[in-house]
C-alpha atoms as a PDB file:
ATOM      1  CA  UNK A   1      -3.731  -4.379  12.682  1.00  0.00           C
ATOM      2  CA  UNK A   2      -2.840  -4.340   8.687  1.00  0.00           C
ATOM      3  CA  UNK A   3      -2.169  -7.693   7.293  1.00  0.00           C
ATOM      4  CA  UNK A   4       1.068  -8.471   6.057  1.00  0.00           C
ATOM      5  CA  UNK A   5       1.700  -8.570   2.469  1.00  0.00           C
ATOM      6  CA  UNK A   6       0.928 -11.320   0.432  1.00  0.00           C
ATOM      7  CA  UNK A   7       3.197 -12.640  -1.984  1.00  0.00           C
ATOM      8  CA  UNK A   8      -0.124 -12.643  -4.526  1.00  0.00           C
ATOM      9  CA  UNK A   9      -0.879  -9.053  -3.438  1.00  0.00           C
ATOM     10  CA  UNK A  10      -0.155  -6.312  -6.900  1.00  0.00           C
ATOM     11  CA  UNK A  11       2.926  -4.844  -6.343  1.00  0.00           C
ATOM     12  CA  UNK A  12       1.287  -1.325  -6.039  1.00  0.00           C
ATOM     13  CA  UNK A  13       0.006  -2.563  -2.570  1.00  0.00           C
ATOM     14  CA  UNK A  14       3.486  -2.601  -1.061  1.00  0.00           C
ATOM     15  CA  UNK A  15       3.825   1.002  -1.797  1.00  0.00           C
ATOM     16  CA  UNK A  16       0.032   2.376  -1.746  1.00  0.00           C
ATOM     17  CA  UNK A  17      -1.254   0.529   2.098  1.00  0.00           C
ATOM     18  CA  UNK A  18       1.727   1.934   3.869  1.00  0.00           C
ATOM     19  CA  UNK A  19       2.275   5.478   1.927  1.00  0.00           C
ATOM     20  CA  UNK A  20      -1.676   6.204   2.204  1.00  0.00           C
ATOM     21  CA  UNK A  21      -1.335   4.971   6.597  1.00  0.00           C
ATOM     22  CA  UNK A  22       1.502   7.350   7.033  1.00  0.00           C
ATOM     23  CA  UNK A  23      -0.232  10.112   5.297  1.00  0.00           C
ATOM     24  CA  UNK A  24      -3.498   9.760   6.658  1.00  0.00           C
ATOM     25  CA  UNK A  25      -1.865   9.384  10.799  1.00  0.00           C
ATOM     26  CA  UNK A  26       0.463  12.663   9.802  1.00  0.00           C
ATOM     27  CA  UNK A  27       3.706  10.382   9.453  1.00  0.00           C
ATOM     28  CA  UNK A  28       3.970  12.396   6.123  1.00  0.00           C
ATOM     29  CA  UNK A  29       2.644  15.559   6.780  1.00  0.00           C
ATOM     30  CA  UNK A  30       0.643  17.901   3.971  1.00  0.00           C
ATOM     31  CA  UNK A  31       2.819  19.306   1.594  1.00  0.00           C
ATOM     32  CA  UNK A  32       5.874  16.939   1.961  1.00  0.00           C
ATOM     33  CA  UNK A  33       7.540  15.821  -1.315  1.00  0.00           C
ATOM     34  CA  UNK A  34       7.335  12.677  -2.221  1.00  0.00           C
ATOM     35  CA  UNK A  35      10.060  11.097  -4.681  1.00  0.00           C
ATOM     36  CA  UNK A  36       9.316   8.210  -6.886  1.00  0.00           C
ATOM     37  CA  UNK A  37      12.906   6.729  -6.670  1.00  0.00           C
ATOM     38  CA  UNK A  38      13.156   7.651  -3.216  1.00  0.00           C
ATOM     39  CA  UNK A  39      10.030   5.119  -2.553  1.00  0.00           C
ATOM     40  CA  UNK A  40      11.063   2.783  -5.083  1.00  0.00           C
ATOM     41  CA  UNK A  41      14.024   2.093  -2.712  1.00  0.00           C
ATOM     42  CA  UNK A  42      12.243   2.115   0.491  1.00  0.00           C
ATOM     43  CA  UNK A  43       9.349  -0.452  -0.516  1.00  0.00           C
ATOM     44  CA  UNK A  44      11.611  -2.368  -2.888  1.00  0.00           C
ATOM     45  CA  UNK A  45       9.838  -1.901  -6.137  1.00  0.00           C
ATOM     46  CA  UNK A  46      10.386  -0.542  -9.405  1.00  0.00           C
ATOM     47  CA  UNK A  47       8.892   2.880 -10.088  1.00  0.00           C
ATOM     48  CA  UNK A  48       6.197   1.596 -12.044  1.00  0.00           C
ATOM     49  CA  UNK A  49       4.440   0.159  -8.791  1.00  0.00           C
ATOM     50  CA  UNK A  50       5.202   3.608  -7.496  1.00  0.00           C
ATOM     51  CA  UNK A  51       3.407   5.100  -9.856  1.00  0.00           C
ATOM     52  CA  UNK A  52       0.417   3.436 -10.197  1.00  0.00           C
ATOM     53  CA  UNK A  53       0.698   3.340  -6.224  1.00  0.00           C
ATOM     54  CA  UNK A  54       0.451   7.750  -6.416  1.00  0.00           C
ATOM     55  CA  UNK A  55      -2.289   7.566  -9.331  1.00  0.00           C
ATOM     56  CA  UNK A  56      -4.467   5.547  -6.988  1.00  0.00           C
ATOM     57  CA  UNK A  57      -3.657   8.048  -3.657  1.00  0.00           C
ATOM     58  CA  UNK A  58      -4.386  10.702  -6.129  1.00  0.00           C
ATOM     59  CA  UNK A  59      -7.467   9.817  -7.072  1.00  0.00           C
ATOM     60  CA  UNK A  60      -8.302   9.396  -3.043  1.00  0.00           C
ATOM     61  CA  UNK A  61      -7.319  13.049  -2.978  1.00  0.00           C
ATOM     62  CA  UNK A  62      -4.373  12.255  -0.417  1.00  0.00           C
ATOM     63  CA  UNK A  63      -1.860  13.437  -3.095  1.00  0.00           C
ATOM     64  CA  UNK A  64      -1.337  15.924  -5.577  1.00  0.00           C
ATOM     65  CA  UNK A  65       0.835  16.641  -8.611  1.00  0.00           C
ATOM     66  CA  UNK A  66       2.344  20.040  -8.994  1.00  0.00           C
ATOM     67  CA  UNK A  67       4.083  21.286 -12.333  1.00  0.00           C
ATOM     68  CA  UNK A  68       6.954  19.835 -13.130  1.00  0.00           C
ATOM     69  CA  UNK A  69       5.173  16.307 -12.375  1.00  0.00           C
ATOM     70  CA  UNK A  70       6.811  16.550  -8.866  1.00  0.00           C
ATOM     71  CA  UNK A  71       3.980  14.736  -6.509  1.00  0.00           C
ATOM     72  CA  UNK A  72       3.554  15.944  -2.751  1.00  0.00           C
ATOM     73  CA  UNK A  73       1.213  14.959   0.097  1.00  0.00           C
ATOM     74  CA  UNK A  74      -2.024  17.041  -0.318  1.00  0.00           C
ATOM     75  CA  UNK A  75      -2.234  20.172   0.806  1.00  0.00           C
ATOM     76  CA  UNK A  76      -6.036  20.227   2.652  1.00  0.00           C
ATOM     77  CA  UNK A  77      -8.073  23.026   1.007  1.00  0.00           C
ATOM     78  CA  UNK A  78     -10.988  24.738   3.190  1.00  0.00           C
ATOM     79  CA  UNK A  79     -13.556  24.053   0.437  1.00  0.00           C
ATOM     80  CA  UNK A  80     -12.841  20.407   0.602  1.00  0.00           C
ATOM     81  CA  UNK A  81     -12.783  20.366   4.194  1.00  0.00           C
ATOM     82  CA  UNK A  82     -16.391  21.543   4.163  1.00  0.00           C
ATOM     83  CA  UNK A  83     -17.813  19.389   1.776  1.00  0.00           C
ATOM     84  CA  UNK A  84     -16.548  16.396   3.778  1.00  0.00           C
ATOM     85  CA  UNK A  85     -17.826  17.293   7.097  1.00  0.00           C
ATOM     86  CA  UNK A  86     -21.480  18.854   5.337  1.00  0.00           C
ATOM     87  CA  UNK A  87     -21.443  14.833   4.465  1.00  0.00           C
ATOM     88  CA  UNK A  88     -20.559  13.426   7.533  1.00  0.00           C
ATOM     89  CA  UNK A  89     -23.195  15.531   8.944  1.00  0.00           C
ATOM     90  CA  UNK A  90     -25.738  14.493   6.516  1.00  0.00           C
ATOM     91  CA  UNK A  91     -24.798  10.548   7.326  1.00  0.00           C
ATOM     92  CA  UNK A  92     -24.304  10.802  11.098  1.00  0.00           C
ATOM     93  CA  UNK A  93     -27.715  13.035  11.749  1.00  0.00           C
ATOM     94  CA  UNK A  94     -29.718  10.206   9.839  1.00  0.00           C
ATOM     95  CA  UNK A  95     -28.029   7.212  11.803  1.00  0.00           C
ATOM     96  CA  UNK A  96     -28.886   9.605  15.086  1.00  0.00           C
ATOM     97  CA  UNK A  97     -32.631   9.360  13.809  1.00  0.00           C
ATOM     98  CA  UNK A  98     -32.369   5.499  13.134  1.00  0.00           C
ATOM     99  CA  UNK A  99     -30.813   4.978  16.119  1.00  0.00           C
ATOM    100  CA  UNK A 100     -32.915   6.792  18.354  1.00  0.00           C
ATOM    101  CA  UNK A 101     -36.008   4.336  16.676  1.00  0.00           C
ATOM    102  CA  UNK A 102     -34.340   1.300  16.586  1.00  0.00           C
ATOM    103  CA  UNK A 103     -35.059  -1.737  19.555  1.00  0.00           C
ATOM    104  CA  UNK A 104     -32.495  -2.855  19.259  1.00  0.00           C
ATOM    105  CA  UNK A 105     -29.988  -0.262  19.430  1.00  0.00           C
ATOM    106  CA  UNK A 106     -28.399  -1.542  22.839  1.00  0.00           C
ATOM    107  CA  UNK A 107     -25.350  -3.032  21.109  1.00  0.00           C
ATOM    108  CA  UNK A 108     -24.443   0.688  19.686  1.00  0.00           C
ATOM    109  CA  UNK A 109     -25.065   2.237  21.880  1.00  0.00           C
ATOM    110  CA  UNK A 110     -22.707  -0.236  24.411  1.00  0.00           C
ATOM    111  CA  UNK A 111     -19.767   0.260  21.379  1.00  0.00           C
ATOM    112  CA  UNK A 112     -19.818   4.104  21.831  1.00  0.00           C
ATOM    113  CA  UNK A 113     -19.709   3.768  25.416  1.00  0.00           C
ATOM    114  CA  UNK A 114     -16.774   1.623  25.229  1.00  0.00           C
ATOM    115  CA  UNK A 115     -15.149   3.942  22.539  1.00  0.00           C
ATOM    116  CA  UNK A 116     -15.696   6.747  25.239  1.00  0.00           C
ATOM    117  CA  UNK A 117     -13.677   4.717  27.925  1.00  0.00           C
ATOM    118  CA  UNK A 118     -11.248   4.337  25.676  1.00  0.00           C
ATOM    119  CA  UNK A 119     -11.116   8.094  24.941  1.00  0.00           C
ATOM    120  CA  UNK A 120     -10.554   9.019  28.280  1.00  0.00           C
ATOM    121  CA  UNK A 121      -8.042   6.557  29.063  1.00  0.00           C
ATOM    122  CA  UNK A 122      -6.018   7.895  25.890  1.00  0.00           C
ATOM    123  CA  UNK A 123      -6.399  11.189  26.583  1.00  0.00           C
ATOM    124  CA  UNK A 124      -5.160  10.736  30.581  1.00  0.00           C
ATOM    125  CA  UNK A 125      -2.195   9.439  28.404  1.00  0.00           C
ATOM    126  CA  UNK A 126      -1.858  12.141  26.215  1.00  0.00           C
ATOM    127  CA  UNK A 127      -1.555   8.993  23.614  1.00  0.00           C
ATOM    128  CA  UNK A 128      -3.143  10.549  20.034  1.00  0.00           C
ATOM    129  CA  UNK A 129      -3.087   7.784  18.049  1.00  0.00           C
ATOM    130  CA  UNK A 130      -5.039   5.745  20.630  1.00  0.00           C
ATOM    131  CA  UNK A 131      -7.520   9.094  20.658  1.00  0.00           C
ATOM    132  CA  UNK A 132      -7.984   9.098  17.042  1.00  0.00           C
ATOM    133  CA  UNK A 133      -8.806   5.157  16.903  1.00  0.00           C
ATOM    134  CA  UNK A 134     -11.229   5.668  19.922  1.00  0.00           C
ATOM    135  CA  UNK A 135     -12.861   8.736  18.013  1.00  0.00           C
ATOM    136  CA  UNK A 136     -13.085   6.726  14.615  1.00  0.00           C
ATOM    137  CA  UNK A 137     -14.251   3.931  16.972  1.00  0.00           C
ATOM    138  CA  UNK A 138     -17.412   6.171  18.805  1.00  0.00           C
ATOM    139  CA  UNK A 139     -18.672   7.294  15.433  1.00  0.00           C
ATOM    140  CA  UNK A 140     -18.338   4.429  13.316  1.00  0.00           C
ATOM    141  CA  UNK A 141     -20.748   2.520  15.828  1.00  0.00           C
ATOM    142  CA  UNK A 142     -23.182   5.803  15.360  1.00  0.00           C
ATOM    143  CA  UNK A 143     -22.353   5.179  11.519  1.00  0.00           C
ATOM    144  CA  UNK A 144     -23.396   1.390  11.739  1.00  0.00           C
ATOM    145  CA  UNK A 145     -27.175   2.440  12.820  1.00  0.00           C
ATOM    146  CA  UNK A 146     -27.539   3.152   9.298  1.00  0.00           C
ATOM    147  CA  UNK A 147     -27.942  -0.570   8.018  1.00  0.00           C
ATOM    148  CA  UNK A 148     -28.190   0.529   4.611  1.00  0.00           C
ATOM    149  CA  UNK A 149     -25.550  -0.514   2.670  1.00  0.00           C
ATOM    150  CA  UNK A 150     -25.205   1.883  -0.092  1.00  0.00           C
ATOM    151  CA  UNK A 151     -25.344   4.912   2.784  1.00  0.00           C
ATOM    152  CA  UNK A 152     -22.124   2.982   4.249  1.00  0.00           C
ATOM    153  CA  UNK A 153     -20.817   3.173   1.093  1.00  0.00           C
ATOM    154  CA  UNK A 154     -20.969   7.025   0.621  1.00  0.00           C
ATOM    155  CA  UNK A 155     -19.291   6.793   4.240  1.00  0.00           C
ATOM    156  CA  UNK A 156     -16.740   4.703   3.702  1.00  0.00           C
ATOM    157  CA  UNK A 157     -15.586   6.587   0.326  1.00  0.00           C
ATOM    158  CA  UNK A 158     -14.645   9.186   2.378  1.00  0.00           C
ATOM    159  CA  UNK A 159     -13.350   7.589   5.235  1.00  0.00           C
ATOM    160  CA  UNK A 160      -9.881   8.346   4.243  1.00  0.00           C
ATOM    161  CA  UNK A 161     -10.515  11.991   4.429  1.00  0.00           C
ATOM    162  CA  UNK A 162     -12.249  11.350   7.558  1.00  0.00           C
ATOM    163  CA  UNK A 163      -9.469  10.084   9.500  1.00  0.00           C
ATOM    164  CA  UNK A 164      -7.085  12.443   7.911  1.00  0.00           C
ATOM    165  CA  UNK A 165      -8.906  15.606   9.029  1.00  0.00           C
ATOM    166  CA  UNK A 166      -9.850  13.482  12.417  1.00  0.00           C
ATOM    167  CA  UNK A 167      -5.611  13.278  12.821  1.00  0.00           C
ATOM    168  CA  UNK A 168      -5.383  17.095  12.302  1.00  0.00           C
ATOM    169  CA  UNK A 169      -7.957  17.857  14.641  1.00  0.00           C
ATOM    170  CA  UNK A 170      -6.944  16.041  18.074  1.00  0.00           C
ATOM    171  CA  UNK A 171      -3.325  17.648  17.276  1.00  0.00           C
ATOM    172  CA  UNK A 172      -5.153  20.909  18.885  1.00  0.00           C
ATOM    173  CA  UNK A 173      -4.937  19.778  22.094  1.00  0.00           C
ATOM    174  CA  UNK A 174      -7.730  22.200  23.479  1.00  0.00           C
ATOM    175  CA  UNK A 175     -10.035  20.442  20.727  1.00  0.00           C
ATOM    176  CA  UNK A 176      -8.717  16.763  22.231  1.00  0.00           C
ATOM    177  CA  UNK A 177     -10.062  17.641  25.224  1.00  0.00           C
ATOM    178  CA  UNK A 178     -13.152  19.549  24.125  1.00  0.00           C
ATOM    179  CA  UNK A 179     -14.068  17.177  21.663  1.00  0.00           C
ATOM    180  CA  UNK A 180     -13.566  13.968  23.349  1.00  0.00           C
ATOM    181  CA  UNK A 181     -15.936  15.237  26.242  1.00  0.00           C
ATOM    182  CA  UNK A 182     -18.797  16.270  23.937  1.00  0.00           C
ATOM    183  CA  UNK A 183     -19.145  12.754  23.064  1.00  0.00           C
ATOM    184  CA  UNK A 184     -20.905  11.465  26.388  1.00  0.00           C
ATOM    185  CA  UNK A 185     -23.864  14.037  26.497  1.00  0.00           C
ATOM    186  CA  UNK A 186     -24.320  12.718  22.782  1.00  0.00           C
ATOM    187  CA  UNK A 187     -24.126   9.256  24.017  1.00  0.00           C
ATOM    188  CA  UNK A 188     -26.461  10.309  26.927  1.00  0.00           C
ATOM    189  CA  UNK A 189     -28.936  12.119  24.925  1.00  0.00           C
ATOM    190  CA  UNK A 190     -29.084   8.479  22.717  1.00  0.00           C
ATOM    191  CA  UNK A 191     -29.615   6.653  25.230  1.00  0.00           C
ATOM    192  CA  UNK A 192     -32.319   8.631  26.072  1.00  0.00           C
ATOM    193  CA  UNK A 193     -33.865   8.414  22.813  1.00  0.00           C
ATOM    194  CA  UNK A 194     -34.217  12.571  22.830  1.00  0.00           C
ATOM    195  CA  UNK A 195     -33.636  13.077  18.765  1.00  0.00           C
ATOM    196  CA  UNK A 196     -33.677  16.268  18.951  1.00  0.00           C
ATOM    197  CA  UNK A 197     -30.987  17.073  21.944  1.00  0.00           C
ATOM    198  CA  UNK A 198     -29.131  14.248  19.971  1.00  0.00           C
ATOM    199  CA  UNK A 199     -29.325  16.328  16.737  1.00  0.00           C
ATOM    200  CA  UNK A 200     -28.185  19.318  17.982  1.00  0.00           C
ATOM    201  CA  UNK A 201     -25.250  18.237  19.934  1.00  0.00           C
ATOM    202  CA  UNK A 202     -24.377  16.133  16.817  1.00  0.00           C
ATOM    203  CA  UNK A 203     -24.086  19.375  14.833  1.00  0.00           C
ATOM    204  CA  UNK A 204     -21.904  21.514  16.877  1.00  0.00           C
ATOM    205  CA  UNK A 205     -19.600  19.027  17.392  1.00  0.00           C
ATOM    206  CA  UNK A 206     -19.109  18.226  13.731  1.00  0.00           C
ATOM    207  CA  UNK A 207     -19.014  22.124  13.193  1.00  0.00           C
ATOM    208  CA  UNK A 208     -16.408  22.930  15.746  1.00  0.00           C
ATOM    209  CA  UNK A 209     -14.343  20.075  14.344  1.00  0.00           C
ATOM    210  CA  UNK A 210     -14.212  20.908  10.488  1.00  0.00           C
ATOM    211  CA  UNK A 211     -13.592  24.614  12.381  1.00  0.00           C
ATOM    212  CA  UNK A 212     -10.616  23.287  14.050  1.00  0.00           C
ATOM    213  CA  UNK A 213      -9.458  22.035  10.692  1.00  0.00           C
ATOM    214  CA  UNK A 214     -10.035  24.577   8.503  1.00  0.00           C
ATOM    215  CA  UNK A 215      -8.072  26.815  11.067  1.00  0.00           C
ATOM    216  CA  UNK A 216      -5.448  24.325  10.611  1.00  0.00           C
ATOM    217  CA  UNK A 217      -5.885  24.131   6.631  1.00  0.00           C
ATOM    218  CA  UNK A 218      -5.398  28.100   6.895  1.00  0.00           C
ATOM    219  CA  UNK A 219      -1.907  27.928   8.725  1.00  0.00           C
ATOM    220  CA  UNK A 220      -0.473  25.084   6.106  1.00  0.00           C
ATOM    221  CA  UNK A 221      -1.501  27.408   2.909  1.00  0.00           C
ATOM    222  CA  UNK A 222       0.859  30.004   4.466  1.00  0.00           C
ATOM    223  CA  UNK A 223       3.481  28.061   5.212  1.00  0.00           C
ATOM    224  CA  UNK A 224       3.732  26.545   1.994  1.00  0.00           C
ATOM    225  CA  UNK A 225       3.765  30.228   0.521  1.00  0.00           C
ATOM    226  CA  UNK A 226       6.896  31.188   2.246  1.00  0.00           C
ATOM    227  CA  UNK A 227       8.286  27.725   1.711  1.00  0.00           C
END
């Protein structure tokens, strides 16, 4: 759970923690308009915390100026999507191979298990946000078999994006179900220590996903046409 604000926290933080949570869980869904007074009023700020509040989610890519210097949430391109999942791929397939050679992988391997629990007991709920968290959950323990710092790094400067596109996938609800059970026979196939079963399964899975969101990505670009 977030912290409440401190008193010493910039201003900017009042607006920027919440606005970039609601955009990231779909709150504020791709495309939506976003109005400096409009959050200036909400958060109880001027508009120069605003401000620096959008530069900063622009930079993260999770908002975009259009002409007129009106500012909306980001509209996901396919190109992007890509890129993001071709580096997820590249991270998660080398903590696969660490994994699979580490002794002392038990306590990973025990946090995915208990991330896949979780799954199913979110998805008998139909409960999404509990999904997502239990997704992010399964492959940030995979992620953690990296123990390389500046590798986490790369992750984590894309983590936003992660979860964003992670939130548009499990809204297919065919692709909830499909792609919360392909994470046992991963889990399975680490445990035991088969790389190359673990590869594989690694890859179609991240495939299918950034498929499910480019699909997704597709139908937004034409409904922002005829909006």
């Amino acid at each position: 759970m977030p912290n409440a604000p401190s008193l010493f926290d910039p201003l900017w933080t009042r607006v920027a923690d919440p606005l970039r949570r609601a955009i990231i869980e779909g709150v504020l869904p791709p495309g939506e308009l976003l109005s400096e007074n409009r959050l200036a009023a909400e958060y109880g700020v001027s508009r120069t915390p605003v401000r620096e509040a959008l530069r900063l989610l622009m930079e993260e890519e999770l908002v975009e100026m259009l002409p007129g210097r009106k500012v909306r949430v980001a509209l996901p391109r396919a190109d992007k999507v890509h890129e993001i999942y071709d580096v997820r791929l590249v991270l998660e397939s080398e903590a696969v191979r660490r994994l699979v050679g580490d002794a002392g992988a038990q306590s990973v391997l025990e946090r995915m298990a208990k991330a896949c629990d979780a799954s199913d007991r979110a998805l008998a709920k139909r409960d999404l946000a509990a999904l997502a968290d239990a997704n992010e959950n399964f492959h940030a323990a995979l992620v953690s078999a990296l123990r390389n710092e500046r590798l986490l790094a790369q992750y984590r400067a894309i983590h936003n994006l992660i979860t964003l596109y992670r939130h548009q996938s499990l809204h297919s609800e065919s692709w909830a179900e499909h792609g919360t059970a392909e994470h046992r026979p991963l889990l399975d196939r680490l445990t035991q220590r088969d790389e190359a079963a673990a590869l594989a399964l690694l890859r179609t899975h991240i495939e299918r996903a950034r498929d499910v969101v480019c699909r997704r990505v597709e139908t937004m670009g034409k409904d922002a046409k005829v909006a």
